[in-house]
C-alpha atoms as a PDB file:
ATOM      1  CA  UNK A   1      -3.842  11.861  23.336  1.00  0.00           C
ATOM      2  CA  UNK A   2      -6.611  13.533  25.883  1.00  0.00           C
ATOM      3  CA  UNK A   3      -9.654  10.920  25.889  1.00  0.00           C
ATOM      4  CA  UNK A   4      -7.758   8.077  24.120  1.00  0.00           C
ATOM      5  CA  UNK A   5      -8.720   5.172  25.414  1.00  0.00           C
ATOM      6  CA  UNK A   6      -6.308   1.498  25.063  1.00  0.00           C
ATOM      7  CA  UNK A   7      -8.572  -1.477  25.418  1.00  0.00           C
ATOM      8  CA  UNK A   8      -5.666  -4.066  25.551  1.00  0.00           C
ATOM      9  CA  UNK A   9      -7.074  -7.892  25.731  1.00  0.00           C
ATOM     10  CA  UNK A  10      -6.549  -9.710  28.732  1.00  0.00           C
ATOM     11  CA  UNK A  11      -4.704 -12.813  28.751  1.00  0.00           C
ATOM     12  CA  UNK A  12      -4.472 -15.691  31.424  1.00  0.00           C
ATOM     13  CA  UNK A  13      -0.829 -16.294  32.804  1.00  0.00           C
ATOM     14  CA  UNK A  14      -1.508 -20.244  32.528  1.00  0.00           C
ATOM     15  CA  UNK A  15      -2.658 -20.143  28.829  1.00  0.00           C
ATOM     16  CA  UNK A  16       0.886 -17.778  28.567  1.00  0.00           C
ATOM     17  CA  UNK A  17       2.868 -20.103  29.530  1.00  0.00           C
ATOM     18  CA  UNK A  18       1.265 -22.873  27.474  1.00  0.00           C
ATOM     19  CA  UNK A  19       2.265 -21.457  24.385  1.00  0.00           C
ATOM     20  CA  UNK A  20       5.578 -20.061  25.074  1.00  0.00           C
ATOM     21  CA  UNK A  21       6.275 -23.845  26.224  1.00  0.00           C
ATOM     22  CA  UNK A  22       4.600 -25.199  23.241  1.00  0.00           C
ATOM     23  CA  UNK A  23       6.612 -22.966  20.900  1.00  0.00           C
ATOM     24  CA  UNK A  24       9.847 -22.305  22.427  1.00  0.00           C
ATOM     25  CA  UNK A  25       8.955 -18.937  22.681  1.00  0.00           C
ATOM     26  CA  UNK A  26       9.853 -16.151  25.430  1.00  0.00           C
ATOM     27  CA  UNK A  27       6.238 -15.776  27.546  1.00  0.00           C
ATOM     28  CA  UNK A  28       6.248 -11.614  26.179  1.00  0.00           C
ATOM     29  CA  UNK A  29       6.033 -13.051  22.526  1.00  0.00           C
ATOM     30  CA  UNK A  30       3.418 -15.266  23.423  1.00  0.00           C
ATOM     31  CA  UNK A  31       1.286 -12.984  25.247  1.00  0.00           C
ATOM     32  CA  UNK A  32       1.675 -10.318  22.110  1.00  0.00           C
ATOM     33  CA  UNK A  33       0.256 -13.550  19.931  1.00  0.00           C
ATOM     34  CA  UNK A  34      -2.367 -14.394  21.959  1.00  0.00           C
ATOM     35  CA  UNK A  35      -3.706 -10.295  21.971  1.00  0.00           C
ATOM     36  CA  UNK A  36      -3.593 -10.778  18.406  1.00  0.00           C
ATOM     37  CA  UNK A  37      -5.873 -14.193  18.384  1.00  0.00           C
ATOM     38  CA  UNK A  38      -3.350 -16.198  17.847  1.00  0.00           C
ATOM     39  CA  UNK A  39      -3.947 -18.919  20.212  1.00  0.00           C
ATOM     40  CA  UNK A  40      -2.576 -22.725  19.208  1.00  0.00           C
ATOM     41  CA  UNK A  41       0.789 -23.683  18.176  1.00  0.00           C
ATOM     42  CA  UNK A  42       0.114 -23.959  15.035  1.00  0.00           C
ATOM     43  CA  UNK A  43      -1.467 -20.710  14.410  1.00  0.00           C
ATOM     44  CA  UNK A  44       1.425 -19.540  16.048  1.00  0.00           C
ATOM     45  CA  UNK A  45       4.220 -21.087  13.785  1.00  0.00           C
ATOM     46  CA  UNK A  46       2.145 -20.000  10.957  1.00  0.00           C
ATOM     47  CA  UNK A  47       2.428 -16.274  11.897  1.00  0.00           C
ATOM     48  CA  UNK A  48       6.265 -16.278  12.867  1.00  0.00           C
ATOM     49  CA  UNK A  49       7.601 -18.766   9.737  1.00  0.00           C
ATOM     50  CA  UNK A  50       5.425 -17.148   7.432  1.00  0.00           C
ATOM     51  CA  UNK A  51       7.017 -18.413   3.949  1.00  0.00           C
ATOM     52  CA  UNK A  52       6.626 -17.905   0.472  1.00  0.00           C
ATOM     53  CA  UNK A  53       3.770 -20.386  -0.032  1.00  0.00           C
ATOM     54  CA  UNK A  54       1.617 -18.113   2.162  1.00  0.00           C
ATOM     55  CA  UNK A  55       1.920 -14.908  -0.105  1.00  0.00           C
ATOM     56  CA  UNK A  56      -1.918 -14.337  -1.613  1.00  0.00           C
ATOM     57  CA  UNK A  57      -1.737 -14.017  -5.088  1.00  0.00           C
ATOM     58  CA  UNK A  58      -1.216 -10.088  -6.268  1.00  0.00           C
ATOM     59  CA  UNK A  59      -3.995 -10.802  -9.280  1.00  0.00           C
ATOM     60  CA  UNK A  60      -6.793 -10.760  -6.290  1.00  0.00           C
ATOM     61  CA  UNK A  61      -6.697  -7.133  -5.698  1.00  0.00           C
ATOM     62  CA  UNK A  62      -9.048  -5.199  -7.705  1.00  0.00           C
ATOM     63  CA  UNK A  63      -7.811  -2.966 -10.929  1.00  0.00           C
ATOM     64  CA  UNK A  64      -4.018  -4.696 -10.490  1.00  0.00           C
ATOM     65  CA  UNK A  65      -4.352  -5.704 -13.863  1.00  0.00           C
ATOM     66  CA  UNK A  66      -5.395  -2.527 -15.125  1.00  0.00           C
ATOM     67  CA  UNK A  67      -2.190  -0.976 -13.194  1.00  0.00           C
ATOM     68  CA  UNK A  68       0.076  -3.123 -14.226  1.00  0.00           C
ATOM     69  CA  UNK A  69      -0.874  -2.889 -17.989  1.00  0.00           C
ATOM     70  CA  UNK A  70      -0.750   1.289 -17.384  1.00  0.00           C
ATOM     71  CA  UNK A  71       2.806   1.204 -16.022  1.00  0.00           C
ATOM     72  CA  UNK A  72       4.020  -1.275 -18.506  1.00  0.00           C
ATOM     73  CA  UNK A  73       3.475   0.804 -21.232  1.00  0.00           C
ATOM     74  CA  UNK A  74       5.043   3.528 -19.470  1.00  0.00           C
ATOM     75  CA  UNK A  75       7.872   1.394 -19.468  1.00  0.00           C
ATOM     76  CA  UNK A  76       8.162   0.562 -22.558  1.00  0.00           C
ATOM     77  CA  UNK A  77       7.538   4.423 -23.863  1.00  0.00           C
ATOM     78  CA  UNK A  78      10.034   5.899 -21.701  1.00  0.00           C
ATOM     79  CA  UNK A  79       7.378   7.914 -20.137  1.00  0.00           C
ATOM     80  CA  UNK A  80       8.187   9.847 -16.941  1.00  0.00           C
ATOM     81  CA  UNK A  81       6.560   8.479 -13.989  1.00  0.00           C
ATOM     82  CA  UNK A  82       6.384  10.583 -10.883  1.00  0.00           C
ATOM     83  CA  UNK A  83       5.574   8.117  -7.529  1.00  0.00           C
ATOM     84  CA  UNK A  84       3.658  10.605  -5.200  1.00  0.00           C
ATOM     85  CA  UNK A  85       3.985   9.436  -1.678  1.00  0.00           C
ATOM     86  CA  UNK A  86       3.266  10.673   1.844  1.00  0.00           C
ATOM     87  CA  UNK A  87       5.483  12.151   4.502  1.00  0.00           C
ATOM     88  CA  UNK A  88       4.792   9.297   6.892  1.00  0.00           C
ATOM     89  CA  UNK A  89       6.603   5.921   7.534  1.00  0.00           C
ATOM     90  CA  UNK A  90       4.389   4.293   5.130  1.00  0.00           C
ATOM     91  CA  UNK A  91       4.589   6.691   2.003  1.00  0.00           C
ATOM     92  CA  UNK A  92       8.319   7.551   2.292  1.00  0.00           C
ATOM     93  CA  UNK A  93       8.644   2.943   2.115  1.00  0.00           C
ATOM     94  CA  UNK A  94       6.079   3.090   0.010  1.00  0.00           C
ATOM     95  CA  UNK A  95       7.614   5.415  -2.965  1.00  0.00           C
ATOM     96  CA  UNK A  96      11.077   4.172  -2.245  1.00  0.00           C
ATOM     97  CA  UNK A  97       9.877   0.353  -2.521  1.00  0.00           C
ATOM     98  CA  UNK A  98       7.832   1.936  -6.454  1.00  0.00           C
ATOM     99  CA  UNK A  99      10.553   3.975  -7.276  1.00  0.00           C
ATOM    100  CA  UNK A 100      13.958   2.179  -6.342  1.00  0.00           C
ATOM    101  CA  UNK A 101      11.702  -1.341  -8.886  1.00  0.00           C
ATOM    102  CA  UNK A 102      10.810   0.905 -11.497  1.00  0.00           C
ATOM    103  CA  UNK A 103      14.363   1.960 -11.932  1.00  0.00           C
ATOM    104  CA  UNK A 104      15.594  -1.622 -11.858  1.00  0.00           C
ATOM    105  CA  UNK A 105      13.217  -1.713 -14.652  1.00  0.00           C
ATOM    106  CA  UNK A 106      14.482   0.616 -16.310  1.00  0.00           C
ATOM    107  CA  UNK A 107      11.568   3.466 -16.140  1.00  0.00           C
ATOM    108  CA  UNK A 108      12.332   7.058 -16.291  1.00  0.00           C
ATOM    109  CA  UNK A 109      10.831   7.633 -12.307  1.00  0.00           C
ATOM    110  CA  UNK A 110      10.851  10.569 -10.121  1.00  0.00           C
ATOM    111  CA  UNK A 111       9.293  10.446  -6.707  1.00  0.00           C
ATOM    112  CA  UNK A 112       7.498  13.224  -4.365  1.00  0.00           C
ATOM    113  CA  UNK A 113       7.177  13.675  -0.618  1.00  0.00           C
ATOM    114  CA  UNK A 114       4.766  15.917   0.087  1.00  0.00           C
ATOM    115  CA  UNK A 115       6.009  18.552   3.353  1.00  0.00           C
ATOM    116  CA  UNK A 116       3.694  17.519   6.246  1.00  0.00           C
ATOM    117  CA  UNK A 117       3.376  21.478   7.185  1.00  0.00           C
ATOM    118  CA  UNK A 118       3.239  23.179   4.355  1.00  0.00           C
ATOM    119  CA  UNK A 119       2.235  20.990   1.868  1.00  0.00           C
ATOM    120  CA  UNK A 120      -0.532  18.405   3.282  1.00  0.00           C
ATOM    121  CA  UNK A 121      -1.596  15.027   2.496  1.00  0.00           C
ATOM    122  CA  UNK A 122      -2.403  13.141  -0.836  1.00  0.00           C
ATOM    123  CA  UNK A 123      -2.442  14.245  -4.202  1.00  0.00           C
ATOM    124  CA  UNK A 124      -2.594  18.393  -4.557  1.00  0.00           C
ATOM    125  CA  UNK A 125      -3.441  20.466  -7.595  1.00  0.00           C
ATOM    126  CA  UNK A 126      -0.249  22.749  -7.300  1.00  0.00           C
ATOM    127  CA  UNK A 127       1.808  19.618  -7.103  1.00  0.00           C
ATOM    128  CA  UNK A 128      -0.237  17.771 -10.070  1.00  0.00           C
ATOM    129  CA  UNK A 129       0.304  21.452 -12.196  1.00  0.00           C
ATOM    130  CA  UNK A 130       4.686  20.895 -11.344  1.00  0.00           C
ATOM    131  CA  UNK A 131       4.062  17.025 -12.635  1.00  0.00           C
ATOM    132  CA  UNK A 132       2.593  18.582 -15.820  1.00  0.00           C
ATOM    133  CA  UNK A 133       4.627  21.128 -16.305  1.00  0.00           C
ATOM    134  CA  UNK A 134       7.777  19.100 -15.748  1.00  0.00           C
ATOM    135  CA  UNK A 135       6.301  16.169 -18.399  1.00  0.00           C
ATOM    136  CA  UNK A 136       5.173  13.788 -16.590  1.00  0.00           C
ATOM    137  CA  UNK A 137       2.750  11.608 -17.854  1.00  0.00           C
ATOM    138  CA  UNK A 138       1.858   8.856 -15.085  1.00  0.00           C
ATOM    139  CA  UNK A 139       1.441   9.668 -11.760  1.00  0.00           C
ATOM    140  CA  UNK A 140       1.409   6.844  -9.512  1.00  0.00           C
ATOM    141  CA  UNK A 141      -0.296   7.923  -5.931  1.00  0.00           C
ATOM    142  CA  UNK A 142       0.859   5.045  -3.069  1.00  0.00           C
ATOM    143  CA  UNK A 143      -0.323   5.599   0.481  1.00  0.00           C
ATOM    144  CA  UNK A 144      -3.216   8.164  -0.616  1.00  0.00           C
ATOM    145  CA  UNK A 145      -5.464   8.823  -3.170  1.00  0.00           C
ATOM    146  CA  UNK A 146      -8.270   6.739  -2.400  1.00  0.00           C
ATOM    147  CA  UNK A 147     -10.270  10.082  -1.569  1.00  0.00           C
ATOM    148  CA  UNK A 148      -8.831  12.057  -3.867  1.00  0.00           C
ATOM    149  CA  UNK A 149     -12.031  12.221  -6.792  1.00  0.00           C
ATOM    150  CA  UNK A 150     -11.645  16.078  -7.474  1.00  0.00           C
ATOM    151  CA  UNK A 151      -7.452  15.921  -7.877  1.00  0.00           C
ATOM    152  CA  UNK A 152      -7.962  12.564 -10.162  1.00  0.00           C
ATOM    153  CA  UNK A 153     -10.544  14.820 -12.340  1.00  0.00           C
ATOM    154  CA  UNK A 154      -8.240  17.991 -11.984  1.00  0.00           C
ATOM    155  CA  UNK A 155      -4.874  15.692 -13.098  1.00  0.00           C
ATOM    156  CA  UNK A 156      -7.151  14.111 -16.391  1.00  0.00           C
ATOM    157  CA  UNK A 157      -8.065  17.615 -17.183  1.00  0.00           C
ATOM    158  CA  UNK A 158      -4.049  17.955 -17.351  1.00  0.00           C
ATOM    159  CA  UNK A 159      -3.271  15.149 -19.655  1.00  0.00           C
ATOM    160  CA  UNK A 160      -2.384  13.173 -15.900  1.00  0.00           C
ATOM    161  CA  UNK A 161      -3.275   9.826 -16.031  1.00  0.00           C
ATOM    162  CA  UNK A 162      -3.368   8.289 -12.270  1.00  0.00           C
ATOM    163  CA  UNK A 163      -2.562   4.946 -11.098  1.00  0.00           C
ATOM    164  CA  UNK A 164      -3.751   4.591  -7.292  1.00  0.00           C
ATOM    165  CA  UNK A 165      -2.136   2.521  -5.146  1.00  0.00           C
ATOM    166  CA  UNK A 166      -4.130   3.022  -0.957  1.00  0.00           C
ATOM    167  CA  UNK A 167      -5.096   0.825   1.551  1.00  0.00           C
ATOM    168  CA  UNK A 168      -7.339   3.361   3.427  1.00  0.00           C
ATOM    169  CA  UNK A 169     -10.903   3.146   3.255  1.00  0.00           C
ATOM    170  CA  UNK A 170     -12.456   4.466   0.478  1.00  0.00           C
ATOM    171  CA  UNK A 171     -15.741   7.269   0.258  1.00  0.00           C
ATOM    172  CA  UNK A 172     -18.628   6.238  -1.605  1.00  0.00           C
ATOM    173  CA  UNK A 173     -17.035   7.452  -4.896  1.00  0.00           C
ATOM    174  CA  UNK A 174     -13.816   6.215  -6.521  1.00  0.00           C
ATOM    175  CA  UNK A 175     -11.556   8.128  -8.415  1.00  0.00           C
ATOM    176  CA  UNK A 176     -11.423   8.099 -12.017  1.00  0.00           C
ATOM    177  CA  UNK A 177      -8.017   6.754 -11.906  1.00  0.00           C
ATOM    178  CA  UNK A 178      -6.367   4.282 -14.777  1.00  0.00           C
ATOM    179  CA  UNK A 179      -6.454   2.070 -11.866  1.00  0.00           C
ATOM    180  CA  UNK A 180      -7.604   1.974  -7.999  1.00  0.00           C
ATOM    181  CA  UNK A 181      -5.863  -1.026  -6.388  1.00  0.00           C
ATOM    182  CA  UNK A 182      -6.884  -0.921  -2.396  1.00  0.00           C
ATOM    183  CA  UNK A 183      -7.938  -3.933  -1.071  1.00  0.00           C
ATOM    184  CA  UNK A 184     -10.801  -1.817   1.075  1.00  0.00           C
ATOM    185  CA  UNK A 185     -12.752  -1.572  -2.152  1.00  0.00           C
ATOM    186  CA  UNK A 186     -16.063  -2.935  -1.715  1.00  0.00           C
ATOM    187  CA  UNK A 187     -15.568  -4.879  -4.495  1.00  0.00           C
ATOM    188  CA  UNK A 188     -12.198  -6.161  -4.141  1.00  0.00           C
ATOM    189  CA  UNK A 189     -11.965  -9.940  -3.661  1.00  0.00           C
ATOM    190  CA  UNK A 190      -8.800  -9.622  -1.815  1.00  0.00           C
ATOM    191  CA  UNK A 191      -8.973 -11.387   1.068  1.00  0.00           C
ATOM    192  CA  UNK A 192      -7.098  -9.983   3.862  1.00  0.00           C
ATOM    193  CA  UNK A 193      -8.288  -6.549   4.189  1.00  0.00           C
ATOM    194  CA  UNK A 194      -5.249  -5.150   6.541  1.00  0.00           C
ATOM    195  CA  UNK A 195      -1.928  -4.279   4.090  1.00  0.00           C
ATOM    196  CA  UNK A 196      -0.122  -1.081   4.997  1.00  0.00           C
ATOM    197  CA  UNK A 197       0.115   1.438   2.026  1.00  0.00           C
ATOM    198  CA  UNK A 198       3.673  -0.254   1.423  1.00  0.00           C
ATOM    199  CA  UNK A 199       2.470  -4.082   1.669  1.00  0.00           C
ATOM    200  CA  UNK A 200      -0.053  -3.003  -1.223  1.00  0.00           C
ATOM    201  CA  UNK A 201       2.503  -1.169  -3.067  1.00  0.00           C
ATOM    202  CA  UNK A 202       4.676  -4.871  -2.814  1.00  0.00           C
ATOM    203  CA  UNK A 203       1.917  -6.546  -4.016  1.00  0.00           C
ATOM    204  CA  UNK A 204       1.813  -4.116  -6.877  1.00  0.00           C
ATOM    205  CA  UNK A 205       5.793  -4.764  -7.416  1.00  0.00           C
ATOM    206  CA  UNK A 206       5.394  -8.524  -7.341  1.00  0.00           C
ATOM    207  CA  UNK A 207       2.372  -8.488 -10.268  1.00  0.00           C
ATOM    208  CA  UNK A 208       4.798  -6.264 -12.274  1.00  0.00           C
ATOM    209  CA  UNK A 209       7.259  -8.861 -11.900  1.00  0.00           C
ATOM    210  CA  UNK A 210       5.525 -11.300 -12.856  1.00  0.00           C
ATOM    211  CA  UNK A 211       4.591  -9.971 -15.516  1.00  0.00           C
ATOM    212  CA  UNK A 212       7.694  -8.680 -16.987  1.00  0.00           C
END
């Protein structure tokens, strides 16, 4: 990309091999850690044998109890759910992770993709209209719809209700969504600030699971 510019950290060959020795690691993996801070053994065995005991608790992130309590009642209505994704790596995992747990749930789901070229990112009025037409009652928006205040409005105005599930940075106005889960809220006590769209939407899985 013209006038891209890759600022890669420099690291010191001795300080290399220290922690590939340390760790019993190849000196490439421990150069890659140390870009990335990661600088002592221990930090080191921490990021690479990351276990179960590590996992932040889903109840942190802003609105996920709101979310969860929306989609559980969808559940137990048999109310169609469409999962609106994006066309990129992270909203095609994203709405497959949703969709393919909601099923196992037993929820009536559907899932969208919107087309890159034609079609655009995040939520859409045409595609919100379809949704409504086709009687849907819950749309759940992961990857996008942190920005999307006008399309949250048009999809109420519908009979949509929206459950938003981003990790992009949010404007100075939320949506009016059933629920906004994205740990980039300014008010979400989340603590690590840097999920993909698809680590958020696992977060949102594992609450549901727990719950259910």
């Amino acid at each position: 990309m013209e006038g891209l510019l890759w600022r890669i950290p420099q690291v010191e060959a001795a300080e290399e091999r220290a922690l590939a020795e340390r760790c019993g690691i190849s000196p490439v993996l421990a150069r890659i850690l140390l870009r990335r801070g990661i600088k002592t053994a221990e930090e080191a065995r921490a990021f690479l044998l990351a276990g179960p005991e590590q996992e932040l608790s889903p109840w942190l992130l802003a609105d996920m109890e709101a979310a969860v309590g929306r989609i559980l009642a969808a559940l137990e209505r048999g109310e169609s759910i469409l999962v609106w994704g994006d066309y990129d790596v992270d909203g095609m995992t994203s709405a497959a992770v949703l969709s393919s747990f909601l099923r196992a749930c037993g929820g009536r789901v559907d899932f969208f993709l919107p087309n890159r070229l034609t079609e655009g990112y995040g939520l859409q009025k045409a595609g919100l209209e379809k949704a409504a037409r086709e009687g849907f009652g819950l749309v759940i928006a992961v990857d996008c719809g942190i920005s999307a205040v006008p399309e949250v409005e048009y999809a109420r105005a519908l009979g949509l209700e929206v459950v938003i599930c981003d990790h992009h940075s949010p404007g100075p106005l939320l949506p009016s969504a059933a629920a906004v889960v994205d740990p980039r809220r300014g008010d979400c006590p989340y603590p690590y600030k840097e999920l993909a769209g698809v680590g958020v939407t696992f977060k949102l899985c594992q609450a549901l699971a727990q719950r259910l």
